[in-house]
PDB file of N, CA and C in Angstrom:
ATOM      1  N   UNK A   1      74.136 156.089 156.676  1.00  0.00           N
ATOM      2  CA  UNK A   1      75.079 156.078 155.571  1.00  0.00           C
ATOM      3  C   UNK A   1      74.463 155.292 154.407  1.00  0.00           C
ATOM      4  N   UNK A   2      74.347 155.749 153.271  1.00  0.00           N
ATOM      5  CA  UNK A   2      73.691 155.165 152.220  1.00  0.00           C
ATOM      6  C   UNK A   2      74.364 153.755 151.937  1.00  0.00           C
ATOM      7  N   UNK A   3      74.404 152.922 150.864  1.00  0.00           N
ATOM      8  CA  UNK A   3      74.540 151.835 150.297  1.00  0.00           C
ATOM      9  C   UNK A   3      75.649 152.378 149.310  1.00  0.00           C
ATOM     10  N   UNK A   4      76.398 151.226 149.259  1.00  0.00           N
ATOM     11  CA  UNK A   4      77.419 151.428 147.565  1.00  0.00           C
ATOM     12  C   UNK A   4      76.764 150.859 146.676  1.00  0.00           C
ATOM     13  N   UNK A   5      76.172 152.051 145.378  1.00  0.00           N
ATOM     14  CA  UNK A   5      75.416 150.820 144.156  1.00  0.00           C
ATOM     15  C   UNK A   5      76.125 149.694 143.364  1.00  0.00           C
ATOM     16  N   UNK A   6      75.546 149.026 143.187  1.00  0.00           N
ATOM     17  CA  UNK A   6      76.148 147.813 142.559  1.00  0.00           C
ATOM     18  C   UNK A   6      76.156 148.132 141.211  1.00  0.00           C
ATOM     19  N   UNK A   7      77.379 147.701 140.522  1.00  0.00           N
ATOM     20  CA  UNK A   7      77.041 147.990 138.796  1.00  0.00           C
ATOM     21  C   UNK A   7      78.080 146.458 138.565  1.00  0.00           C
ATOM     22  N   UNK A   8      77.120 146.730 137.095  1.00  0.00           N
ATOM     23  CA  UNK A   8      78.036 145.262 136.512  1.00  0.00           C
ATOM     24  C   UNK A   8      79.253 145.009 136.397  1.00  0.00           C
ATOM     25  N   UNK A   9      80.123 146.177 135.861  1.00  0.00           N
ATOM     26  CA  UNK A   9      81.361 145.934 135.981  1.00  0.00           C
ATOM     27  C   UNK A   9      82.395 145.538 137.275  1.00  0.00           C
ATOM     28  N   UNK A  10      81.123 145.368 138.222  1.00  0.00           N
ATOM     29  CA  UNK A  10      82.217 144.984 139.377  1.00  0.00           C
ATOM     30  C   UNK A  10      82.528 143.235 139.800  1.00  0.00           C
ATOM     31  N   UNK A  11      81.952 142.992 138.549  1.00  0.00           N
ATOM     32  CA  UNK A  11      81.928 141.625 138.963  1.00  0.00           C
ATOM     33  C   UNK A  11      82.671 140.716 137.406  1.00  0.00           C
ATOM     34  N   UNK A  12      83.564 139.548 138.106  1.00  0.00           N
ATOM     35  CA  UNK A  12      84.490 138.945 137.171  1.00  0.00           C
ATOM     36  C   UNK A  12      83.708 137.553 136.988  1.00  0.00           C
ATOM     37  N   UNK A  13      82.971 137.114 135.834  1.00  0.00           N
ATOM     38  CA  UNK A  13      82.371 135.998 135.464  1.00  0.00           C
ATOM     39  C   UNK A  13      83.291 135.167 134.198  1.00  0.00           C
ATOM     40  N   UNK A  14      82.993 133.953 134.614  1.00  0.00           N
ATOM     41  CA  UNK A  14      84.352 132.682 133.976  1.00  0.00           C
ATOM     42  C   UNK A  14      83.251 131.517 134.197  1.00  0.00           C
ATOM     43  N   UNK A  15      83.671 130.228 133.716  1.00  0.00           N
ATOM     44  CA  UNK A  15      82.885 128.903 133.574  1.00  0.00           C
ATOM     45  C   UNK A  15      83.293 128.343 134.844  1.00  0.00           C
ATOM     46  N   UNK A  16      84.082 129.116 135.639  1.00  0.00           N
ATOM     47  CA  UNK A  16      84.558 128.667 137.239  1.00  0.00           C
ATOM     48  C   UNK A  16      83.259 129.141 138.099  1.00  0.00           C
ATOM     49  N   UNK A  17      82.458 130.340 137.612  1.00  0.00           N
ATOM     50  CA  UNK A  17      81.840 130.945 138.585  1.00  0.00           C
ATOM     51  C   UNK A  17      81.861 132.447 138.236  1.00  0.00           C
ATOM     52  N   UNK A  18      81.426 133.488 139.247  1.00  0.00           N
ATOM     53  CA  UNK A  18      81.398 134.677 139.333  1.00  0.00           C
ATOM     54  C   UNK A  18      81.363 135.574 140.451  1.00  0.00           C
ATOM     55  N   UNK A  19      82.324 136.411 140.556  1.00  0.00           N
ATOM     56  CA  UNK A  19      83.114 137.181 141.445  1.00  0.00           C
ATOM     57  C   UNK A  19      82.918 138.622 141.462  1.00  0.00           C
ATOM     58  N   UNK A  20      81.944 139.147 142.875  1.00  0.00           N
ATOM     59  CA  UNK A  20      82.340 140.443 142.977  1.00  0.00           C
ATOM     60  C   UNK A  20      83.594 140.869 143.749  1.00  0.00           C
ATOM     61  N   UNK A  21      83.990 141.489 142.816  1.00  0.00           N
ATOM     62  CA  UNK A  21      85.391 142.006 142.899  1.00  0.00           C
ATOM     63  C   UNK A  21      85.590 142.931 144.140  1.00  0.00           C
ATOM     64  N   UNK A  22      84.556 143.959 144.310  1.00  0.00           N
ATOM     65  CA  UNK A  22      84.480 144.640 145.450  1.00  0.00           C
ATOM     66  C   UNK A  22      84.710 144.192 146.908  1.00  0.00           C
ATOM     67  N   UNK A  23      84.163 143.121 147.013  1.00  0.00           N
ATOM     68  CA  UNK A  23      83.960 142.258 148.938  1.00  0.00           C
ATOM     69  C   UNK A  23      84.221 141.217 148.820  1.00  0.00           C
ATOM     70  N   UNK A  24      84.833 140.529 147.407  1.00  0.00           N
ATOM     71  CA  UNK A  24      84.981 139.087 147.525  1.00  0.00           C
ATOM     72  C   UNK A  24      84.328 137.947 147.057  1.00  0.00           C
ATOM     73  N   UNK A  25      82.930 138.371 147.225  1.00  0.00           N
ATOM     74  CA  UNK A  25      81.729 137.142 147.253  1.00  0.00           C
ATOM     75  C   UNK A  25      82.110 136.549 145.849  1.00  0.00           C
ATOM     76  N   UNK A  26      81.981 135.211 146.131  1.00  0.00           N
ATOM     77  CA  UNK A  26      81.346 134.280 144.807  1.00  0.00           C
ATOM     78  C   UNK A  26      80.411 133.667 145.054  1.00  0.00           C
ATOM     79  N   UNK A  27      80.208 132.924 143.538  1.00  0.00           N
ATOM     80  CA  UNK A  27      79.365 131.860 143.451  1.00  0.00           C
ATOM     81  C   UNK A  27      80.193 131.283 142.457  1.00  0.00           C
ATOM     82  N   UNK A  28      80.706 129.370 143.162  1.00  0.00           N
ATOM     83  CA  UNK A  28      81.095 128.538 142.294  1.00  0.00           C
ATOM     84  C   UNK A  28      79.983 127.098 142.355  1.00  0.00           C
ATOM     85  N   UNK A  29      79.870 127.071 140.896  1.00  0.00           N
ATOM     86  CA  UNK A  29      78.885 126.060 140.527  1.00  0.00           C
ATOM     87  C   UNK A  29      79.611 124.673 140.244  1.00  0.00           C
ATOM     88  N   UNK A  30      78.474 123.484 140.262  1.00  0.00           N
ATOM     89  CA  UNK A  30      78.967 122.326 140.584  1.00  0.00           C
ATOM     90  C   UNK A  30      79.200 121.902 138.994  1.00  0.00           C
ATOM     91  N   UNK A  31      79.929 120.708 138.934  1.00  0.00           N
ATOM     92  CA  UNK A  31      80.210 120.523 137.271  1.00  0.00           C
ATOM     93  C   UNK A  31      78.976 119.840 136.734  1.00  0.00           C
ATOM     94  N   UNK A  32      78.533 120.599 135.863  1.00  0.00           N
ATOM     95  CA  UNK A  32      77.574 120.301 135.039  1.00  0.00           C
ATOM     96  C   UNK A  32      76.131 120.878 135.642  1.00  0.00           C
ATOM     97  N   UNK A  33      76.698 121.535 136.363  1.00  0.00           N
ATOM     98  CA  UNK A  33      74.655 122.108 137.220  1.00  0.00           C
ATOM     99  C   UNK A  33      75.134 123.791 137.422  1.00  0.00           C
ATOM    100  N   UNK A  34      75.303 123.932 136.328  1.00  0.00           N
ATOM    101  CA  UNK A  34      75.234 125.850 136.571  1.00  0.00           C
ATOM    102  C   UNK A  34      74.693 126.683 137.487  1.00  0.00           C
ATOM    103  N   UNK A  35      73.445 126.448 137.683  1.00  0.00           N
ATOM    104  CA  UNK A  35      72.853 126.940 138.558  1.00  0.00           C
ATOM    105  C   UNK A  35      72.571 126.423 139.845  1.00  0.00           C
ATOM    106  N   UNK A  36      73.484 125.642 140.066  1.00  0.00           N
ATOM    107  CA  UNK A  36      73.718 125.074 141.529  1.00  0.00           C
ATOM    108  C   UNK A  36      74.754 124.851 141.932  1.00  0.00           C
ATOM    109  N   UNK A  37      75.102 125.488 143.361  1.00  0.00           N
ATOM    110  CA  UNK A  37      76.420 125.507 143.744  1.00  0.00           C
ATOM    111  C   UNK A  37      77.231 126.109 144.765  1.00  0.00           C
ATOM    112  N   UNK A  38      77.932 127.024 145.225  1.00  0.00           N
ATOM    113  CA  UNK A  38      78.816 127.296 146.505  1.00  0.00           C
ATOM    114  C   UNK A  38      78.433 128.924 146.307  1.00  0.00           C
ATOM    115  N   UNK A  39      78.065 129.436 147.296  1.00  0.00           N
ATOM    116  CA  UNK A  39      78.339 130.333 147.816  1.00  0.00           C
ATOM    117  C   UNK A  39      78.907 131.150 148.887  1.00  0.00           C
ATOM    118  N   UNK A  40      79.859 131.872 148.342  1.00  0.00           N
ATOM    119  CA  UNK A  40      80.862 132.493 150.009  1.00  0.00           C
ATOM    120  C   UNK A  40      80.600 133.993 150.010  1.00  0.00           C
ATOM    121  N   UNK A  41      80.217 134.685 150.820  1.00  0.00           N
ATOM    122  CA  UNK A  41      79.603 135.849 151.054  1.00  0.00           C
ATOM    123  C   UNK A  41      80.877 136.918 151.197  1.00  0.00           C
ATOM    124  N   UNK A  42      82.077 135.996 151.705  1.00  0.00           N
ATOM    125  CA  UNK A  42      83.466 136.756 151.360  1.00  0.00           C
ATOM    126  C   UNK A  42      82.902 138.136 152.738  1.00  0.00           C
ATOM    127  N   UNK A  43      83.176 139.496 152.105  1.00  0.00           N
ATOM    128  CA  UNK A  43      83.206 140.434 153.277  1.00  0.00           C
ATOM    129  C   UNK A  43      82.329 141.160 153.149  1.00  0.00           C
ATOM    130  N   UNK A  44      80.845 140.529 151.826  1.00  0.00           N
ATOM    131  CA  UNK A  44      79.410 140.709 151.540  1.00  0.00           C
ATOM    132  C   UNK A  44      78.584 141.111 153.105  1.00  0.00           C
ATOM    133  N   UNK A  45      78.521 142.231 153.219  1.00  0.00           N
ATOM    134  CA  UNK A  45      77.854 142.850 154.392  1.00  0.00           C
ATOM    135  C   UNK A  45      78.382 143.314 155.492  1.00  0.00           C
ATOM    136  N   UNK A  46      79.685 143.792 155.337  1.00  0.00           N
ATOM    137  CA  UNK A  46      80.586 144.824 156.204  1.00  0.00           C
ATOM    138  C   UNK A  46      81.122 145.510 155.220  1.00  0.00           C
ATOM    139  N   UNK A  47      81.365 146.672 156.202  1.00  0.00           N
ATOM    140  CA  UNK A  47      81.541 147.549 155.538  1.00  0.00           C
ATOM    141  C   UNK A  47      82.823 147.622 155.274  1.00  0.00           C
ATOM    142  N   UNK A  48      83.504 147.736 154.006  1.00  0.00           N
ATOM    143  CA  UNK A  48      85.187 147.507 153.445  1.00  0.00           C
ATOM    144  C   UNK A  48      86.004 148.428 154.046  1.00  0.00           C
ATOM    145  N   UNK A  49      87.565 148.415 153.925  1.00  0.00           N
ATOM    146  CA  UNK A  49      88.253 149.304 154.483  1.00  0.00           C
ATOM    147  C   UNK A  49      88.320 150.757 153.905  1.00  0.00           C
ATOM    148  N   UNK A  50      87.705 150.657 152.700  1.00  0.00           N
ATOM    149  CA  UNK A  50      87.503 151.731 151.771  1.00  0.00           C
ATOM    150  C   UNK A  50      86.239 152.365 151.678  1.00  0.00           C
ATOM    151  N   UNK A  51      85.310 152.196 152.504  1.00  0.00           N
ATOM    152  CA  UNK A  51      84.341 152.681 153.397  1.00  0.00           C
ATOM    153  C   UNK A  51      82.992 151.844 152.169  1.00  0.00           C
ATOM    154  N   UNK A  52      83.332 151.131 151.219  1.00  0.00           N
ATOM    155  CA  UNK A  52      81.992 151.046 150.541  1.00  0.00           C
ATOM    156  C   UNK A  52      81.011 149.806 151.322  1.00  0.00           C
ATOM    157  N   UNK A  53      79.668 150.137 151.120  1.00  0.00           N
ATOM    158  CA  UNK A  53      79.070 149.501 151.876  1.00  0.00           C
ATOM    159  C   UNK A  53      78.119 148.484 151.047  1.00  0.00           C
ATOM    160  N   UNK A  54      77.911 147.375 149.932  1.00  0.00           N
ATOM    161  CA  UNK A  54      77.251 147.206 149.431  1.00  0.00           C
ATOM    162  C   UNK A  54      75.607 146.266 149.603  1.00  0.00           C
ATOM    163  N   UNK A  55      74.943 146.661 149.743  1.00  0.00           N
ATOM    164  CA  UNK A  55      73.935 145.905 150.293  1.00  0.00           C
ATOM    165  C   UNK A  55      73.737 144.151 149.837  1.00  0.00           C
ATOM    166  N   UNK A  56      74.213 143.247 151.231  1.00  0.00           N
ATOM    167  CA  UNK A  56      74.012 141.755 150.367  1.00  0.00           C
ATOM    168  C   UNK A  56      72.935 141.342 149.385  1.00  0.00           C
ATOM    169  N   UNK A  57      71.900 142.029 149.431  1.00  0.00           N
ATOM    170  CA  UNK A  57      70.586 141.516 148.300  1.00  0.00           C
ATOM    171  C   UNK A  57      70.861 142.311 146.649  1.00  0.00           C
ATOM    172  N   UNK A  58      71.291 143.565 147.098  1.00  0.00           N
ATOM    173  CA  UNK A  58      71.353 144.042 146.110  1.00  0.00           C
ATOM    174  C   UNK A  58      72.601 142.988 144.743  1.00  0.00           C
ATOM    175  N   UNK A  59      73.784 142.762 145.501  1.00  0.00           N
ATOM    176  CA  UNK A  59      74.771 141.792 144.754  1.00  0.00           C
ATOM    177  C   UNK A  59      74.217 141.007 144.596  1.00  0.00           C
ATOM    178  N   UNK A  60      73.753 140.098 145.428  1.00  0.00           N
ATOM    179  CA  UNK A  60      73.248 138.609 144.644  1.00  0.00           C
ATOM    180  C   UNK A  60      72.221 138.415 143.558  1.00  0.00           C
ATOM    181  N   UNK A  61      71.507 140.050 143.812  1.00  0.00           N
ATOM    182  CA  UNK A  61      70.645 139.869 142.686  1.00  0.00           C
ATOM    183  C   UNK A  61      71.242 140.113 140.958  1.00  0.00           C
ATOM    184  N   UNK A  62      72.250 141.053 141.550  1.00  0.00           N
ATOM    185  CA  UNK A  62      73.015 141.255 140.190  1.00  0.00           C
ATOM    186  C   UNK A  62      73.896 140.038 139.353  1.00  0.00           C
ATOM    187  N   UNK A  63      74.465 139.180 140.852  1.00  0.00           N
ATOM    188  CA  UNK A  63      75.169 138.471 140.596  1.00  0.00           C
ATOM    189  C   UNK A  63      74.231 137.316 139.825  1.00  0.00           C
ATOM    190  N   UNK A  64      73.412 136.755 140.569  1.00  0.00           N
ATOM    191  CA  UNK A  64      72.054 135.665 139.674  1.00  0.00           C
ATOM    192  C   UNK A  64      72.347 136.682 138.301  1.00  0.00           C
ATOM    193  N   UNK A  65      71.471 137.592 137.834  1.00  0.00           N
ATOM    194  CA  UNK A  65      71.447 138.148 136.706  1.00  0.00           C
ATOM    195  C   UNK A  65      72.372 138.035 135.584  1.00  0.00           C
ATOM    196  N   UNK A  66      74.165 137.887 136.031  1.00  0.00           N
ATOM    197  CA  UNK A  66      74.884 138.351 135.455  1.00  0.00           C
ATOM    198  C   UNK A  66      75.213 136.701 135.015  1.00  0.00           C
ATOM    199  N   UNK A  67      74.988 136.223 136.207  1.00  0.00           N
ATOM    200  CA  UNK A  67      75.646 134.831 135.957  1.00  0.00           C
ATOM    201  C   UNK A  67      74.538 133.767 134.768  1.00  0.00           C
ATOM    202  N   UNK A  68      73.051 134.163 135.626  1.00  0.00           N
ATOM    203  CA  UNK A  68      72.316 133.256 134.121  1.00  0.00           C
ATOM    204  C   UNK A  68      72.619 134.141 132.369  1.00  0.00           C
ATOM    205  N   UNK A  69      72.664 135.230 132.326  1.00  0.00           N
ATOM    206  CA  UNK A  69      73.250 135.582 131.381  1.00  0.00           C
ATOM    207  C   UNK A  69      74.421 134.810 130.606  1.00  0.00           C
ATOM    208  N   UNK A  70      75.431 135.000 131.346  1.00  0.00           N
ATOM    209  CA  UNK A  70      76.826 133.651 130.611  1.00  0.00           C
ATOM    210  C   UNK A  70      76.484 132.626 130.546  1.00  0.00           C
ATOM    211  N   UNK A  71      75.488 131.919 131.766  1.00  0.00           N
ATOM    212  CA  UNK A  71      75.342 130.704 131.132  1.00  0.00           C
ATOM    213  C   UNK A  71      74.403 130.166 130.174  1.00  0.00           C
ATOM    214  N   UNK A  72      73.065 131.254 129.746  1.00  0.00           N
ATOM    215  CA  UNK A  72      72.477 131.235 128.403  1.00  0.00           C
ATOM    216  C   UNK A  72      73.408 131.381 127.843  1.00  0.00           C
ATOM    217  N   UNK A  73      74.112 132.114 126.685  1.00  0.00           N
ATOM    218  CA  UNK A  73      75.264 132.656 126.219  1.00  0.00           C
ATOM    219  C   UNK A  73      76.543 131.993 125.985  1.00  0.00           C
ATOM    220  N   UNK A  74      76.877 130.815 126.844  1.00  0.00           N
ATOM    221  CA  UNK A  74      78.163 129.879 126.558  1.00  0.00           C
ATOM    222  C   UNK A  74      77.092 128.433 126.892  1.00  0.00           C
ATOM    223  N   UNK A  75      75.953 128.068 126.755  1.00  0.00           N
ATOM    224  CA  UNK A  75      75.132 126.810 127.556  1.00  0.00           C
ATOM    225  C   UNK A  75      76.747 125.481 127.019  1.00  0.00           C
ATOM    226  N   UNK A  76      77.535 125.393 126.225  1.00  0.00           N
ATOM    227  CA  UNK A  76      78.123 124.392 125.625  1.00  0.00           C
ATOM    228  C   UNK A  76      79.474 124.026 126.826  1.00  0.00           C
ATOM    229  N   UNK A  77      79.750 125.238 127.544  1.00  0.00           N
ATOM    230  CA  UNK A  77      80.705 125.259 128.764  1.00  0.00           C
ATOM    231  C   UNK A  77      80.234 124.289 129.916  1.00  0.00           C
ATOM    232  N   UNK A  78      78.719 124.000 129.938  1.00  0.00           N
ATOM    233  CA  UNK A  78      78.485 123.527 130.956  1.00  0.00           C
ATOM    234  C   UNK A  78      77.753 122.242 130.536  1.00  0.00           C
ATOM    235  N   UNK A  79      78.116 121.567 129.616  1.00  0.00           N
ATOM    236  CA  UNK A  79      77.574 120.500 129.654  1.00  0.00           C
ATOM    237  C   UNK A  79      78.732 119.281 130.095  1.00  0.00           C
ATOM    238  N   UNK A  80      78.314 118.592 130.214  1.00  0.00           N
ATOM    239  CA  UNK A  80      78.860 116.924 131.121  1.00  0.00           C
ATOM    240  C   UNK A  80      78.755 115.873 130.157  1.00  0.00           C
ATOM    241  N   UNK A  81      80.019 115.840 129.781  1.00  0.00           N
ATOM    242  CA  UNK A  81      80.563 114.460 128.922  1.00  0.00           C
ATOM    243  C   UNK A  81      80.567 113.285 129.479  1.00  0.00           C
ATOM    244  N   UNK A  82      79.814 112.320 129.256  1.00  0.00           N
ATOM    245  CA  UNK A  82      80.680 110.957 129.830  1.00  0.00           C
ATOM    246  C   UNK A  82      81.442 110.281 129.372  1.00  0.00           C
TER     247      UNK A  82
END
């Protein structure tokens, strides 16, 4: 059975983190370190009740992609006041 392709619109990005919408997965980052932080794989590598199957490498790579994007793009969201 093939793979479900990943496209961008399946994923919901905010200064909380970023969410594929499809299986769940996030990634929430720590305050002030964008690029470091929590990942939950959610139902990332079974297959959904709606038969899509998306390959875990394929998302995370989109997801990295999508996510350093916003945070070039807003860098002022993630800085740390003292």
């Amino acid at each position: 059975m093939p793979s479900t392709p990943v496209q961008r619109d399946q994923f919901e990005v905010s200064p909380k983190g970023i969410t594929h919408k499809p299986s769940g997965a996030t990634y929430t980052p720590h305050p002030g370190a964008p690029f470091s932080g929590t990942i939950n794989l959610s139902q990332l590598g079974d297959v959904l009740t709606n038969g899509d199957d998306y390959r875990p490498h394929e998302v995370q790579t989109m997801m990295e992609r999508l996510w350093a994007e916003y945070v070039n793009a807003n860098p002022r969201l993630f800085e740390v006041h003292d």
